[in-house]
Structures are given as structure tokens and as C-alpha cells.
N, C-alpha and C. Protein backbone atom coordinates (compact mmCIF):
# COMPACT_ATOMS: atom_id res chain seq x y z
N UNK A 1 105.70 85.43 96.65
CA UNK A 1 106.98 84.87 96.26
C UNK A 1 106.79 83.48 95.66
N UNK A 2 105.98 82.89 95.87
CA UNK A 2 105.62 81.45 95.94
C UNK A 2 105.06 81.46 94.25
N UNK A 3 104.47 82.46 93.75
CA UNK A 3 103.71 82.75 92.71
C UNK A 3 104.74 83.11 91.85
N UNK A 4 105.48 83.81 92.42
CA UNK A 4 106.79 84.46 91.01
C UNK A 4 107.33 82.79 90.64
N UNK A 5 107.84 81.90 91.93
CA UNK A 5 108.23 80.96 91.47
C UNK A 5 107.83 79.93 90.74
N UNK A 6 106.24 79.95 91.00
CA UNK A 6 105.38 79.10 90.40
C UNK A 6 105.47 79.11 88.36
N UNK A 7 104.80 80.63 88.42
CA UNK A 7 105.30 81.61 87.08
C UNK A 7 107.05 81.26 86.14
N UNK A 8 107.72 81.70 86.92
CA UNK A 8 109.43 81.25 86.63
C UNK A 8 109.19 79.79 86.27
N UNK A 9 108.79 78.62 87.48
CA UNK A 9 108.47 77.42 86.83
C UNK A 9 107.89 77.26 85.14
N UNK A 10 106.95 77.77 84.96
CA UNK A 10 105.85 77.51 84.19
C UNK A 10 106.57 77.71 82.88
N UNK A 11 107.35 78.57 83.10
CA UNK A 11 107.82 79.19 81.83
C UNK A 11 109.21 78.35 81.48
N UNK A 12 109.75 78.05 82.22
CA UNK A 12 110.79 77.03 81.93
C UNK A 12 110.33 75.53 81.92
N UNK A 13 109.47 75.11 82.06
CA UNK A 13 108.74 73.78 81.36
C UNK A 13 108.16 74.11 79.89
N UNK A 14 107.83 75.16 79.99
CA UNK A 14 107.05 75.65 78.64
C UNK A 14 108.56 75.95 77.76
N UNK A 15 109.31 76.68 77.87
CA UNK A 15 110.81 77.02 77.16
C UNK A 15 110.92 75.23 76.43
N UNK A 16 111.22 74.32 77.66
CA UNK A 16 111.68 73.21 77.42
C UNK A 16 111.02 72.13 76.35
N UNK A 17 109.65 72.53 76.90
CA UNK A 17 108.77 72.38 75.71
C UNK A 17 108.80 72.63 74.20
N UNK A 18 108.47 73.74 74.21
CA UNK A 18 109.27 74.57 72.78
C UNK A 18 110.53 73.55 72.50
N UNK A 19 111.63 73.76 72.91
CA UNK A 19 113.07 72.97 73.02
C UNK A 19 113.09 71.69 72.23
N UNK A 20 112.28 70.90 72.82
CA UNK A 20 111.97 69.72 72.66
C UNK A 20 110.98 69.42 71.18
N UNK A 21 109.93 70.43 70.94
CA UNK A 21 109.61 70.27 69.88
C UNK A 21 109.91 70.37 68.65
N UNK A 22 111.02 71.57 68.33
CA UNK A 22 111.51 71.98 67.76
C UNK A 22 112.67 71.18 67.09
N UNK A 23 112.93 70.25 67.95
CA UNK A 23 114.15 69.32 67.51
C UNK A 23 113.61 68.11 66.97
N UNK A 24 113.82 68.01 65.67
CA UNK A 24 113.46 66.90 65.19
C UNK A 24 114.65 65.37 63.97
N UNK A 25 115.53 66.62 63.41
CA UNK A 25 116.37 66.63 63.02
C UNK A 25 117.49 64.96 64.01
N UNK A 26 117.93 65.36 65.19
CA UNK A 26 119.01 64.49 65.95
C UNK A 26 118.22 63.67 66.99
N UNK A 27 117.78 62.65 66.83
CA UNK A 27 116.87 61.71 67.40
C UNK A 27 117.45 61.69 68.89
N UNK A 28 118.97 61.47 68.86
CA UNK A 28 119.26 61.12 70.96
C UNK A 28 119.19 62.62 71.29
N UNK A 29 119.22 63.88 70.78
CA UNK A 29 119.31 65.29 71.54
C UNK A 29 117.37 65.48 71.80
N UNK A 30 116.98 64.72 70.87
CA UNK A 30 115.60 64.87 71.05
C UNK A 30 115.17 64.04 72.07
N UNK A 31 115.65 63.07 72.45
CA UNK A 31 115.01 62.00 73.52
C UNK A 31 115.85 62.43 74.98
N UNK A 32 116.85 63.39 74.77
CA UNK A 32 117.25 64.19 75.80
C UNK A 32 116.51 65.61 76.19
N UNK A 33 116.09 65.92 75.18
CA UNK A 33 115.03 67.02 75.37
C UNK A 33 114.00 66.98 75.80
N UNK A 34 113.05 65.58 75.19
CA UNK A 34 112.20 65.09 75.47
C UNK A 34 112.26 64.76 77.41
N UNK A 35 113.19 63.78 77.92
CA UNK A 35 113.18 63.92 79.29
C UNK A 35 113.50 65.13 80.17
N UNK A 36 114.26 66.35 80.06
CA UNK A 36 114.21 67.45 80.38
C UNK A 36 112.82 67.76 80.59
N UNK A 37 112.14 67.85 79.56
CA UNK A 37 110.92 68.51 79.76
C UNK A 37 109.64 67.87 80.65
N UNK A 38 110.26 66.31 80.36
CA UNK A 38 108.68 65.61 81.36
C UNK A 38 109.50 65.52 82.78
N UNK A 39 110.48 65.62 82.97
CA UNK A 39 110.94 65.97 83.99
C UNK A 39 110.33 67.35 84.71
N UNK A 40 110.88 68.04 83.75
CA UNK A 40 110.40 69.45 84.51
C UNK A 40 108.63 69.52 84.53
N UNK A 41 108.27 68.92 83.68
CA UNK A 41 106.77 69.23 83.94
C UNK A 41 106.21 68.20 84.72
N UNK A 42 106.82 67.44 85.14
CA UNK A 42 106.51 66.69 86.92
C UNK A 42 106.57 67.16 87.74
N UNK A 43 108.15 67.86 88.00
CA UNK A 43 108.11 69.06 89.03
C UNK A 43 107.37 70.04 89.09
N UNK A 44 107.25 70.83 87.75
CA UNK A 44 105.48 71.92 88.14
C UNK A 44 104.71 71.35 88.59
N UNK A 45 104.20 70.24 87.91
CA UNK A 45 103.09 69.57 88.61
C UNK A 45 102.61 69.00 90.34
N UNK A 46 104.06 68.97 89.93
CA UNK A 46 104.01 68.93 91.66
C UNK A 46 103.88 69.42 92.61
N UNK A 47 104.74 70.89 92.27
CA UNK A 47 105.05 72.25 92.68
C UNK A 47 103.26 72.81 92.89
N UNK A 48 102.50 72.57 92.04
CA UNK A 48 101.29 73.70 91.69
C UNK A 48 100.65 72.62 92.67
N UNK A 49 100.78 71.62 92.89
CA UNK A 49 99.76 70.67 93.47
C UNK A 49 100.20 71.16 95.45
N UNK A 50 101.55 71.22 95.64
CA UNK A 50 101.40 71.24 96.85
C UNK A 50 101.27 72.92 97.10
N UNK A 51 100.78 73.83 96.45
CA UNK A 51 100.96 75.30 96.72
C UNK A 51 99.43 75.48 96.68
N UNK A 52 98.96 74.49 96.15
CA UNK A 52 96.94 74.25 95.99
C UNK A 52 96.78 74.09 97.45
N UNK A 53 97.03 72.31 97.68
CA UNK A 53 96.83 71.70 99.12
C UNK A 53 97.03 73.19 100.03
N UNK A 54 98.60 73.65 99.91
CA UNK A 54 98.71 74.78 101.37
C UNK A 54 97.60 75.35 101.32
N UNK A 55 97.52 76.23 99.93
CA UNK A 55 96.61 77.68 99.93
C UNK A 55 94.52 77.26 100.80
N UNK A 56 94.85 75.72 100.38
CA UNK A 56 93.53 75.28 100.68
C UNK A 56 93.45 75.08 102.32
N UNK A 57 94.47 74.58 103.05
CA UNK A 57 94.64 74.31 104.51
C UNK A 57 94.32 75.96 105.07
N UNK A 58 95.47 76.66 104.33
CA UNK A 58 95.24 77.73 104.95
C UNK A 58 93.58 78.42 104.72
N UNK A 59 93.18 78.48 103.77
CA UNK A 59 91.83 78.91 103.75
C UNK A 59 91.28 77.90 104.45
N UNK A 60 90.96 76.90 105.35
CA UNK A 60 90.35 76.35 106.06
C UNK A 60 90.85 76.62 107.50
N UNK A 61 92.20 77.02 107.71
CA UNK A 61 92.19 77.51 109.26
C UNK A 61 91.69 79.09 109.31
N UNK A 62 91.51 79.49 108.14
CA UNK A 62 91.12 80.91 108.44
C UNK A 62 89.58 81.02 108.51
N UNK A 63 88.75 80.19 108.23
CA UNK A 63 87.12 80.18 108.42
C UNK A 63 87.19 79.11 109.41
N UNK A 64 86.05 79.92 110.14
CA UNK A 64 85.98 79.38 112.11
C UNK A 64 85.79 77.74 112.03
N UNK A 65 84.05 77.41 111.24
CA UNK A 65 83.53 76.19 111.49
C UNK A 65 83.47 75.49 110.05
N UNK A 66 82.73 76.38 108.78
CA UNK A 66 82.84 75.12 107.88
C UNK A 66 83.28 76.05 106.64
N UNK A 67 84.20 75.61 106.52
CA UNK A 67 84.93 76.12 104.88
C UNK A 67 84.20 76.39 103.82
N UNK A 68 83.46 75.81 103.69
CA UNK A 68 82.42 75.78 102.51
C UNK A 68 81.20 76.79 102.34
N UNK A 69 80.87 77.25 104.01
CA UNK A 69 80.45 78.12 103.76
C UNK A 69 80.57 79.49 102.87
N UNK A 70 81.37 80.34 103.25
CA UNK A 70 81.66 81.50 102.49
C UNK A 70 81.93 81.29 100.80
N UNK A 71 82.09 79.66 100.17
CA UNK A 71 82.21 79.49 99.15
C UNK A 71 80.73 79.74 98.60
N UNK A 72 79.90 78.99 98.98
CA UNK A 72 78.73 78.31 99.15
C UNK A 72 78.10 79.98 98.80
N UNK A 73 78.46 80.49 99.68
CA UNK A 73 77.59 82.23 99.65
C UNK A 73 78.40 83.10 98.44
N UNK A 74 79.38 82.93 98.10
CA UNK A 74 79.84 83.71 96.38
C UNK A 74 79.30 83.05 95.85
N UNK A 75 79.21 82.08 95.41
CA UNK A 75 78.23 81.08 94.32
C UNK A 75 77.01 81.63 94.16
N UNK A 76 76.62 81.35 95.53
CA UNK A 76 75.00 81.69 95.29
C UNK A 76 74.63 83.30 95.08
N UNK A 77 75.94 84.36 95.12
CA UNK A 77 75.40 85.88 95.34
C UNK A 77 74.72 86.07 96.50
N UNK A 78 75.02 85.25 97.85
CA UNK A 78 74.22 85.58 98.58
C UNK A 78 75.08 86.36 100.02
N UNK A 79 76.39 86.93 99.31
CA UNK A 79 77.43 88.33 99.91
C UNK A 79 77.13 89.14 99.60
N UNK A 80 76.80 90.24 101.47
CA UNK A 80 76.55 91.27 101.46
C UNK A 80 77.85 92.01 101.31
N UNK A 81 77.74 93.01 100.03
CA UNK A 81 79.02 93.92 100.27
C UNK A 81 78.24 95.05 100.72
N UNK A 82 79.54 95.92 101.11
CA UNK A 82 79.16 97.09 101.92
C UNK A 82 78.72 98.66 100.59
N UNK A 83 78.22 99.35 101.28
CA UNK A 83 77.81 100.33 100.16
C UNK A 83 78.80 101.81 100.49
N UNK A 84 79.35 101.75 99.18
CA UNK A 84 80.33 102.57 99.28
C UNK A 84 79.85 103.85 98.63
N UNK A 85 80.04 104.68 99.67
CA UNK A 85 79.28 106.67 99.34
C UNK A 85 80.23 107.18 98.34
N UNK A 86 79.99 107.49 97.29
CA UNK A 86 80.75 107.92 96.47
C UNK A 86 81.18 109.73 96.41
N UNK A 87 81.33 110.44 95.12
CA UNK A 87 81.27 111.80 95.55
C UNK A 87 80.05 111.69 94.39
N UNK A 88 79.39 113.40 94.83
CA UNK A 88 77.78 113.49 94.00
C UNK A 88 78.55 114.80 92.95
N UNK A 89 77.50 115.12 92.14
CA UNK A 89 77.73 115.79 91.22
C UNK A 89 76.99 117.00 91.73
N UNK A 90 76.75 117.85 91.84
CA UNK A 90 76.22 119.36 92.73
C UNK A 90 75.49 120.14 91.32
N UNK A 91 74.39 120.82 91.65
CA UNK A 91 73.99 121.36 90.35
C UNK A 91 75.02 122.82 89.54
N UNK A 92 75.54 123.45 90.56
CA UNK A 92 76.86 123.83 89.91
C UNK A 92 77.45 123.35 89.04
N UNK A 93 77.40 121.83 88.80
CA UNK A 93 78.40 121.09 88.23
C UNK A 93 79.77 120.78 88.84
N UNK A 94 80.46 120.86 89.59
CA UNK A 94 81.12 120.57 90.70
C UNK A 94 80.85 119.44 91.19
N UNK A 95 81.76 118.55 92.19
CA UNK A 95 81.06 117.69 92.80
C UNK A 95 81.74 117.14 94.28
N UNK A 96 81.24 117.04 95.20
CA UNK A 96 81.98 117.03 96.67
C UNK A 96 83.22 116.25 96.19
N UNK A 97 83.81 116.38 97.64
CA UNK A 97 85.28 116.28 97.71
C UNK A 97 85.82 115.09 99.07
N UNK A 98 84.57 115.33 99.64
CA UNK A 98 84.68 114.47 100.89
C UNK A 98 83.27 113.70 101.06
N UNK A 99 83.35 112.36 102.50
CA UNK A 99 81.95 112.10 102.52
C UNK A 99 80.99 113.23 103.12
N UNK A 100 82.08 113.81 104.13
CA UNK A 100 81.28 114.94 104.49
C UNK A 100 80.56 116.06 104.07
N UNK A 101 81.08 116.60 102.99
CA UNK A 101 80.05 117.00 101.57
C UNK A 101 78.54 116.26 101.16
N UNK A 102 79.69 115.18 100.54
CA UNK A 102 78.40 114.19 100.41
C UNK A 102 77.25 113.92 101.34
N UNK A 103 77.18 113.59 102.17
CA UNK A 103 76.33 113.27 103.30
C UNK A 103 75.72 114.57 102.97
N UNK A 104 76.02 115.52 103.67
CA UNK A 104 75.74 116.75 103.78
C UNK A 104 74.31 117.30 102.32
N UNK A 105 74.98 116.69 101.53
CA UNK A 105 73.86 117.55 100.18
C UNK A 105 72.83 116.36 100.12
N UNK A 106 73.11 115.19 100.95
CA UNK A 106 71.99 113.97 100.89
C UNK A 106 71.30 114.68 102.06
N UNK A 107 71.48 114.48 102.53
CA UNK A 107 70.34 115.44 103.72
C UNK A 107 69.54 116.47 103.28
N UNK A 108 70.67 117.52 102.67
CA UNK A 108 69.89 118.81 102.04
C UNK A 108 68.80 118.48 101.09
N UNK A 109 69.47 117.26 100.19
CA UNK A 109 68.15 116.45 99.06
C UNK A 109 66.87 116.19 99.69
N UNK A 110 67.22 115.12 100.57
CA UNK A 110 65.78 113.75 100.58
C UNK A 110 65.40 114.56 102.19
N UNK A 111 65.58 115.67 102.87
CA UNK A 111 65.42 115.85 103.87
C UNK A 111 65.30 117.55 104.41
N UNK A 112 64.54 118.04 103.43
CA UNK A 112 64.75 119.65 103.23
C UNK A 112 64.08 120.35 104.16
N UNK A 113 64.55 121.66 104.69
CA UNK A 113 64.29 122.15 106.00
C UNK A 113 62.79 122.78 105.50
N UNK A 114 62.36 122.74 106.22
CA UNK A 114 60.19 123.39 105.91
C UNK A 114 60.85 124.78 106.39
């Protein structure tokens, strides 16, 4: 929700923007346009600055001891993701439907009965 509003913001500083540039013609509608817009783009600014700070507090009460860690480990590629079993292709041409399939014809592969 915080994001739609952020977005909605963005776009009505940017509108005002436009607004403001566009008028060149009536010098006081322009210096009224002109404050509309640095107005409003104080308030985004502001807006995006304290929705940073939260999002950042909150990602620091959610990691136990040091925040930086788990950053520290995407940077470096040094996150283990998990390995996800996909479905196999069967020499039929077909291809399982479940892991239980799957599994199943990996065994039959790398593990064949003598």
C-alpha cells in the first residue's frame, strides 16, 4: 500500500512537473506552478526517505545479530540456494509429472538393478 502511494506520489510531482514546464507564456501562473511542484517534490522526497529509513529498521529487526551480513553474502554469491528437482524428459518422450516420478527414473538411471 505504501508503494501504490509512493508511485501515485511520483506521478503527481512528475504531472506537476510537466505543468510547470510547459508554461512559459504567463510569468505569475508559472511561478505558481513552479512552487506547486518544489513543493510536491519535497514531500516525495520526504515521503521516499522515511519509507527507506522504515524498510531499513525493519530489515534490521528481522536479522538476529548483524544486518550486514546476509547483504555481505548476495554480493559476494556466497548464498546457498536450494536445488530444485525439476520434471525429466523419459525416453518415450514424455516427461514425469511428479517428484515422485522423478526421483524414481533417477534411481532407475545412476543406480540400476544388476
Amino acid at each position: 500500500m505504501v508503494e501504490s502511494n509512493l508511485t501515485t506520489q511520483r506521478k503527481e510531482v512528475n504531472a506537476k512537473r510537466r505543468r510547470y514546464q510547459c508554461t512559459k507564456e504567463n510569468g505569475e501562473i508559472q511561478e505558481q506552478r513552479k512552487t506547486q511542484y518544489l513543493t510536491a517534490k519535497a514531500e516525495y522526497t520526504a515521503a521516499t526517505r522515511r519509507e527507506k529509513s522504515k524498510s531499513w529498521k525493519e530489515f534490521c529487526n528481522l536479522t538476529a545479530t548483524n544486518p550486514w551480513k546476509s547483504i555481505y553474502n548476495k554480493v559476494a554469491g556466497k548464498t546457498i540456494h536450494a536445488t530444485h528437482i525439476t520434471t525429466l524428459r523419459l525416453l518415450d518422450g514424455s516427461s514425469t509429472t511428479n517428484i515422485q516420478d522423478t526421483l524414481l527414473q533417477m534411481i532407475q538411471k545412476f543406480a540400476p538393478v544388476d
